[in-house]
PDB file of N, CA and C in Angstrom:
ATOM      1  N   UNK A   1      68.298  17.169 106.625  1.00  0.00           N
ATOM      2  CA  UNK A   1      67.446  16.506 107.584  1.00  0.00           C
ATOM      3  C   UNK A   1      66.806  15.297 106.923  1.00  0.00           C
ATOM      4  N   UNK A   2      66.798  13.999 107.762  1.00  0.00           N
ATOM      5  CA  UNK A   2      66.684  12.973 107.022  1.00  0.00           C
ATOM      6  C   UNK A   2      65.177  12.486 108.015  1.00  0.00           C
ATOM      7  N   UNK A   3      64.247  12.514 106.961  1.00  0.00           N
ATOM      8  CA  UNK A   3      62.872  11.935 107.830  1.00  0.00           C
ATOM      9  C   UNK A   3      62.581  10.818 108.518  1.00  0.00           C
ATOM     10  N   UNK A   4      62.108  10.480 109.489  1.00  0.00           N
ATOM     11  CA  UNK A   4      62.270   9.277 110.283  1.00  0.00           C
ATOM     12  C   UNK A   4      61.111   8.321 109.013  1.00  0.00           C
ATOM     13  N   UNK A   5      61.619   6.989 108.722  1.00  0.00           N
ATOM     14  CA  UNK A   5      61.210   6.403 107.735  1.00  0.00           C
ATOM     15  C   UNK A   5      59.716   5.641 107.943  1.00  0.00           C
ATOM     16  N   UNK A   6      59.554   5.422 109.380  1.00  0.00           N
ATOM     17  CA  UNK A   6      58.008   5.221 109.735  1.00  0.00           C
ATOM     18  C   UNK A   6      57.162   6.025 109.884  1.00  0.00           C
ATOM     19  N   UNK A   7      57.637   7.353 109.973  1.00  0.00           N
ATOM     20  CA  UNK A   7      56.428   8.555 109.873  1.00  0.00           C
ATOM     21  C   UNK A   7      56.491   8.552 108.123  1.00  0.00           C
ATOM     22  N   UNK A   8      57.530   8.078 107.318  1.00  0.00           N
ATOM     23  CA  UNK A   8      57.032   8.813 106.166  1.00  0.00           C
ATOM     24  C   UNK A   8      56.031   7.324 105.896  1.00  0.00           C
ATOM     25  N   UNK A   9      56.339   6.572 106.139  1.00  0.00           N
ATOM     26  CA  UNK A   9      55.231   5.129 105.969  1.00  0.00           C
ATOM     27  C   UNK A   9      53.251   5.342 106.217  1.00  0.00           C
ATOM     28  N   UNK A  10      53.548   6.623 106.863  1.00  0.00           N
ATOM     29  CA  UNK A  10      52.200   6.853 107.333  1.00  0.00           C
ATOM     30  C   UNK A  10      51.623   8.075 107.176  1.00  0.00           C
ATOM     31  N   UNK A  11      52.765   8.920 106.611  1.00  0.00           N
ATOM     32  CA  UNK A  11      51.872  10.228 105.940  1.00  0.00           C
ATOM     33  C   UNK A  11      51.412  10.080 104.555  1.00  0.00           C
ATOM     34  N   UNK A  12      50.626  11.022 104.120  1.00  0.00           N
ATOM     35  CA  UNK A  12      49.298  10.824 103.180  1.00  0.00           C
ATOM     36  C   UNK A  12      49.673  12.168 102.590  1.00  0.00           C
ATOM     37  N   UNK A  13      48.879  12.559 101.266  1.00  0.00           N
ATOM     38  CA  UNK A  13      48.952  13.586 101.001  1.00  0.00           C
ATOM     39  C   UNK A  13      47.347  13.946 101.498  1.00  0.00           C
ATOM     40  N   UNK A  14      47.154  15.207 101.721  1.00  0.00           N
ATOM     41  CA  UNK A  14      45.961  15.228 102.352  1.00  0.00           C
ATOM     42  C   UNK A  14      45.009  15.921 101.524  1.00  0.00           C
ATOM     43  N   UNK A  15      45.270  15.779 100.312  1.00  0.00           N
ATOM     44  CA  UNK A  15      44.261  16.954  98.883  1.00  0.00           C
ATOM     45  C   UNK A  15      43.882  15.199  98.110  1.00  0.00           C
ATOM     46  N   UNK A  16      44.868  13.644  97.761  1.00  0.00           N
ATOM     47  CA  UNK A  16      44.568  13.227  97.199  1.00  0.00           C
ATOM     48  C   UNK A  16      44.377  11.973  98.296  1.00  0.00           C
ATOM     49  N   UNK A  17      45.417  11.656  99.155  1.00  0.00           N
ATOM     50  CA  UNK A  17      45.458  10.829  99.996  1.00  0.00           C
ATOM     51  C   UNK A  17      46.401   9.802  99.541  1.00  0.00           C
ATOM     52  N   UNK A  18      46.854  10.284  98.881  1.00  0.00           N
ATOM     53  CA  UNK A  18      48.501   9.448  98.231  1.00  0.00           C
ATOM     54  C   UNK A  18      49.428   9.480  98.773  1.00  0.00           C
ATOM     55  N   UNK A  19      50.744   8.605  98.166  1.00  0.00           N
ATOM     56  CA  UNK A  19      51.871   8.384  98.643  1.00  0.00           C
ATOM     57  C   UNK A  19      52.552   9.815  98.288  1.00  0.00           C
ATOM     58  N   UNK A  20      53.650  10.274  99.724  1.00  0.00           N
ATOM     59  CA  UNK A  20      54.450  11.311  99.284  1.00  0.00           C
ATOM     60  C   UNK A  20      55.689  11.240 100.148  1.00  0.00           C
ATOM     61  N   UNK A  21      56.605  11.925  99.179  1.00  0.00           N
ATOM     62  CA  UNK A  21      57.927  11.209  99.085  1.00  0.00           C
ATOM     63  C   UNK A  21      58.697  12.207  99.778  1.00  0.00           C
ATOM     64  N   UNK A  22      60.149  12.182 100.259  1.00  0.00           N
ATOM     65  CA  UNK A  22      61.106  13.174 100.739  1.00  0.00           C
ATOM     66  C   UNK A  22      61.707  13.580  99.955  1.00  0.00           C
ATOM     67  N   UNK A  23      61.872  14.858  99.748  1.00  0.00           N
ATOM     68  CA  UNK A  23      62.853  15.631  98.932  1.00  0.00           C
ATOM     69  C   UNK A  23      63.719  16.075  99.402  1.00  0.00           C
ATOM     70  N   UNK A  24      64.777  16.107  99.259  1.00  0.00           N
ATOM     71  CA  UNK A  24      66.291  16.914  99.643  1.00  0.00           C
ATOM     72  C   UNK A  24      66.001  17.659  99.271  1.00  0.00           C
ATOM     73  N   UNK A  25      66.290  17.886  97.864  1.00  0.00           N
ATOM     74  CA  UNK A  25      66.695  19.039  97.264  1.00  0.00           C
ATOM     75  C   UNK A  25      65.866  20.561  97.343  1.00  0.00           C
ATOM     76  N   UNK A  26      64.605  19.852  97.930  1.00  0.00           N
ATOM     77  CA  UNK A  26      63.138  20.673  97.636  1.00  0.00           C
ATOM     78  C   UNK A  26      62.974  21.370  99.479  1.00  0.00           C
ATOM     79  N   UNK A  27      63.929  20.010 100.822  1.00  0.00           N
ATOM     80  CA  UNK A  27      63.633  20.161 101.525  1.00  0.00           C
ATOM     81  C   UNK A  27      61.926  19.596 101.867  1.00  0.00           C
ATOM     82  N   UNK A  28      61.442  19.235 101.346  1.00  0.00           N
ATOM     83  CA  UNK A  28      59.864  18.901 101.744  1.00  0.00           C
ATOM     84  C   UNK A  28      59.311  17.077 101.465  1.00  0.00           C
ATOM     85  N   UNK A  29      57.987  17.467 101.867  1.00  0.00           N
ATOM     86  CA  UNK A  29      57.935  15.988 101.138  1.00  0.00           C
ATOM     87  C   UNK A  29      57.319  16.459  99.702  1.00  0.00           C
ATOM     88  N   UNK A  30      56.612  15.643  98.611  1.00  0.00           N
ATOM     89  CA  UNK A  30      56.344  15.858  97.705  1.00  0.00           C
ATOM     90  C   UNK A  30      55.379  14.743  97.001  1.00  0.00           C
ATOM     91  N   UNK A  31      54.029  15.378  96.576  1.00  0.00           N
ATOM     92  CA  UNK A  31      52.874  14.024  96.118  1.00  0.00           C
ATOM     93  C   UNK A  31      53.083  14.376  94.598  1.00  0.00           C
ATOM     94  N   UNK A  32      53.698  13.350  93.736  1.00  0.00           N
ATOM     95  CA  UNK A  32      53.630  13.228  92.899  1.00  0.00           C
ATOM     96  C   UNK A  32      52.249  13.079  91.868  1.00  0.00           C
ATOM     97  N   UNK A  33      51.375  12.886  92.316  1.00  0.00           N
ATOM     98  CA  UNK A  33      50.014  12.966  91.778  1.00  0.00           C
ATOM     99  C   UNK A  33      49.581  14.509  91.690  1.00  0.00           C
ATOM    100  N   UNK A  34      49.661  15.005  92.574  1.00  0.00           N
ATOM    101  CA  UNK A  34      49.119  16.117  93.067  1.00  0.00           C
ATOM    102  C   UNK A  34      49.716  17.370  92.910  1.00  0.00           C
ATOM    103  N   UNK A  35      51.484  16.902  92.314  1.00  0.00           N
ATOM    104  CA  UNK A  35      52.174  17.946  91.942  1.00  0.00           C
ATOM    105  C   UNK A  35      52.718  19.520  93.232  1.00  0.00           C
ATOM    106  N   UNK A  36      52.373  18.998  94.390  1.00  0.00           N
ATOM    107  CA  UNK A  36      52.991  19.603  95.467  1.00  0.00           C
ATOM    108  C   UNK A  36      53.643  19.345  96.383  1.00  0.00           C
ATOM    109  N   UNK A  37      54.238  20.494  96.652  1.00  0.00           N
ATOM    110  CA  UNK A  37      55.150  20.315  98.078  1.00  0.00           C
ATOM    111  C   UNK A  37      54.794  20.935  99.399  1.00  0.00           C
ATOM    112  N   UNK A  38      54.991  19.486 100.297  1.00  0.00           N
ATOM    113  CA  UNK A  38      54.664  20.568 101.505  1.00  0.00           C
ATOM    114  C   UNK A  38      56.031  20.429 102.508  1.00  0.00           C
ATOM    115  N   UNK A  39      56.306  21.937 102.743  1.00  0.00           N
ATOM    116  CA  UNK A  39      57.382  21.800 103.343  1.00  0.00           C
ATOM    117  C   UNK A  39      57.755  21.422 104.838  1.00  0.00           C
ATOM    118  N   UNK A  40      58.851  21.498 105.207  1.00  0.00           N
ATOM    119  CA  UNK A  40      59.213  21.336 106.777  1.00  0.00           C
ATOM    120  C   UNK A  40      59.944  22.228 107.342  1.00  0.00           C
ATOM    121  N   UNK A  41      58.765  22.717 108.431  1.00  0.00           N
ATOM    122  CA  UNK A  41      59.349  23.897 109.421  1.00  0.00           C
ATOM    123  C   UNK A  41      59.411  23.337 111.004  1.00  0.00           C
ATOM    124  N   UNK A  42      60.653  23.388 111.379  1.00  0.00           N
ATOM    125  CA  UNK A  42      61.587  23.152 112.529  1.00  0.00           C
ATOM    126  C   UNK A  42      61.186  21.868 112.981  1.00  0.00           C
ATOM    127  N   UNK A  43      61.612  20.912 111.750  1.00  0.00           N
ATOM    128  CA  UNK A  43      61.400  19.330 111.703  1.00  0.00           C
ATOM    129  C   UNK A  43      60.157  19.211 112.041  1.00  0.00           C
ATOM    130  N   UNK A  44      58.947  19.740 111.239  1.00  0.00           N
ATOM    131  CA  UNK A  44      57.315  18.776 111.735  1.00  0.00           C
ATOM    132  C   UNK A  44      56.957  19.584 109.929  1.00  0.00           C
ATOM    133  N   UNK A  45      56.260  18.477 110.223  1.00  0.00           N
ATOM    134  CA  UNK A  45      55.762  18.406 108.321  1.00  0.00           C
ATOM    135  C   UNK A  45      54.514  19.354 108.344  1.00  0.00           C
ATOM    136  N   UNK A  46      54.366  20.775 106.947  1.00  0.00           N
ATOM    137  CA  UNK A  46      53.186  21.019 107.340  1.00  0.00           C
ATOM    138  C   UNK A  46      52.309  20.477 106.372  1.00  0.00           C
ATOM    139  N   UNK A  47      51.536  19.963 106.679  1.00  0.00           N
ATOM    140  CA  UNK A  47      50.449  19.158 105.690  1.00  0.00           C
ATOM    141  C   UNK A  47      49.130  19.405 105.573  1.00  0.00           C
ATOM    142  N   UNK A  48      49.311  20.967 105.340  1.00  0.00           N
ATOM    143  CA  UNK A  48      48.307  21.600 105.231  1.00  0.00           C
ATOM    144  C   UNK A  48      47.982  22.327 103.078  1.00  0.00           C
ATOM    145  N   UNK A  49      46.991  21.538 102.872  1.00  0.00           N
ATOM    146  CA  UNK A  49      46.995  21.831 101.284  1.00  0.00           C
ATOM    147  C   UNK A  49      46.840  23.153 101.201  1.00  0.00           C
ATOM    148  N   UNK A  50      46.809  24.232 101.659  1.00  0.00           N
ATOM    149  CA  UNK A  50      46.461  26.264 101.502  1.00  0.00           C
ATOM    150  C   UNK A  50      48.546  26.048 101.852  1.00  0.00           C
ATOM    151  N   UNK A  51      48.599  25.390 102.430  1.00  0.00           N
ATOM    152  CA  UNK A  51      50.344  26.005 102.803  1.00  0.00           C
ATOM    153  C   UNK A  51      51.307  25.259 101.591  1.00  0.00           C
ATOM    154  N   UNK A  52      50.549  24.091 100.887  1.00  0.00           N
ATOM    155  CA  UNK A  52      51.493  23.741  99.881  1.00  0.00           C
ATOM    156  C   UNK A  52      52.045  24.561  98.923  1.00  0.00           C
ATOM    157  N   UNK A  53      53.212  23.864  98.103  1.00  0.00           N
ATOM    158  CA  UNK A  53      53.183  24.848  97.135  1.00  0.00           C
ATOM    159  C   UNK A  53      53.349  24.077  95.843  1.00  0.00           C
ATOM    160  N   UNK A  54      52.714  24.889  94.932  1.00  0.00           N
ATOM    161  CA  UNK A  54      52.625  23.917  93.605  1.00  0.00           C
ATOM    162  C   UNK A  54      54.130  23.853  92.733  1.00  0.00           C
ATOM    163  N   UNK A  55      54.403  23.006  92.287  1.00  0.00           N
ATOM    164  CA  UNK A  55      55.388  22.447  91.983  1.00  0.00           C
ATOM    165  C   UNK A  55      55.146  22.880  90.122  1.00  0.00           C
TER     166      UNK A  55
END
């Protein structure tokens, strides 16, 4: 599943408020600052920091 590229332009991580990236491999997106992933269930991002998972 390939993320529509203007929603990823406008999501945030929501623990630092940083840039976060798409992962294939991980399936999720991923804040490199922050060292988590938050995944995607039935294509909608959950971007909830208690549902991340630490990397």
């Amino acid at each position: 599943m390939a993320l529509n590229e203007k929603l990823l332009e406008i999501l945030a991580c929501p623990q630092c408020h940083g840039h976060v990236r798409w992962d294939e491999k991980n399936g999720g997106l991923i804040c490199d600052t922050c060292k988590l992933l938050y995944e995607i269930k039935n294509d909608i991002p959950v971007m909830l920091i208690e549902e991340a998972k630490k990397l």
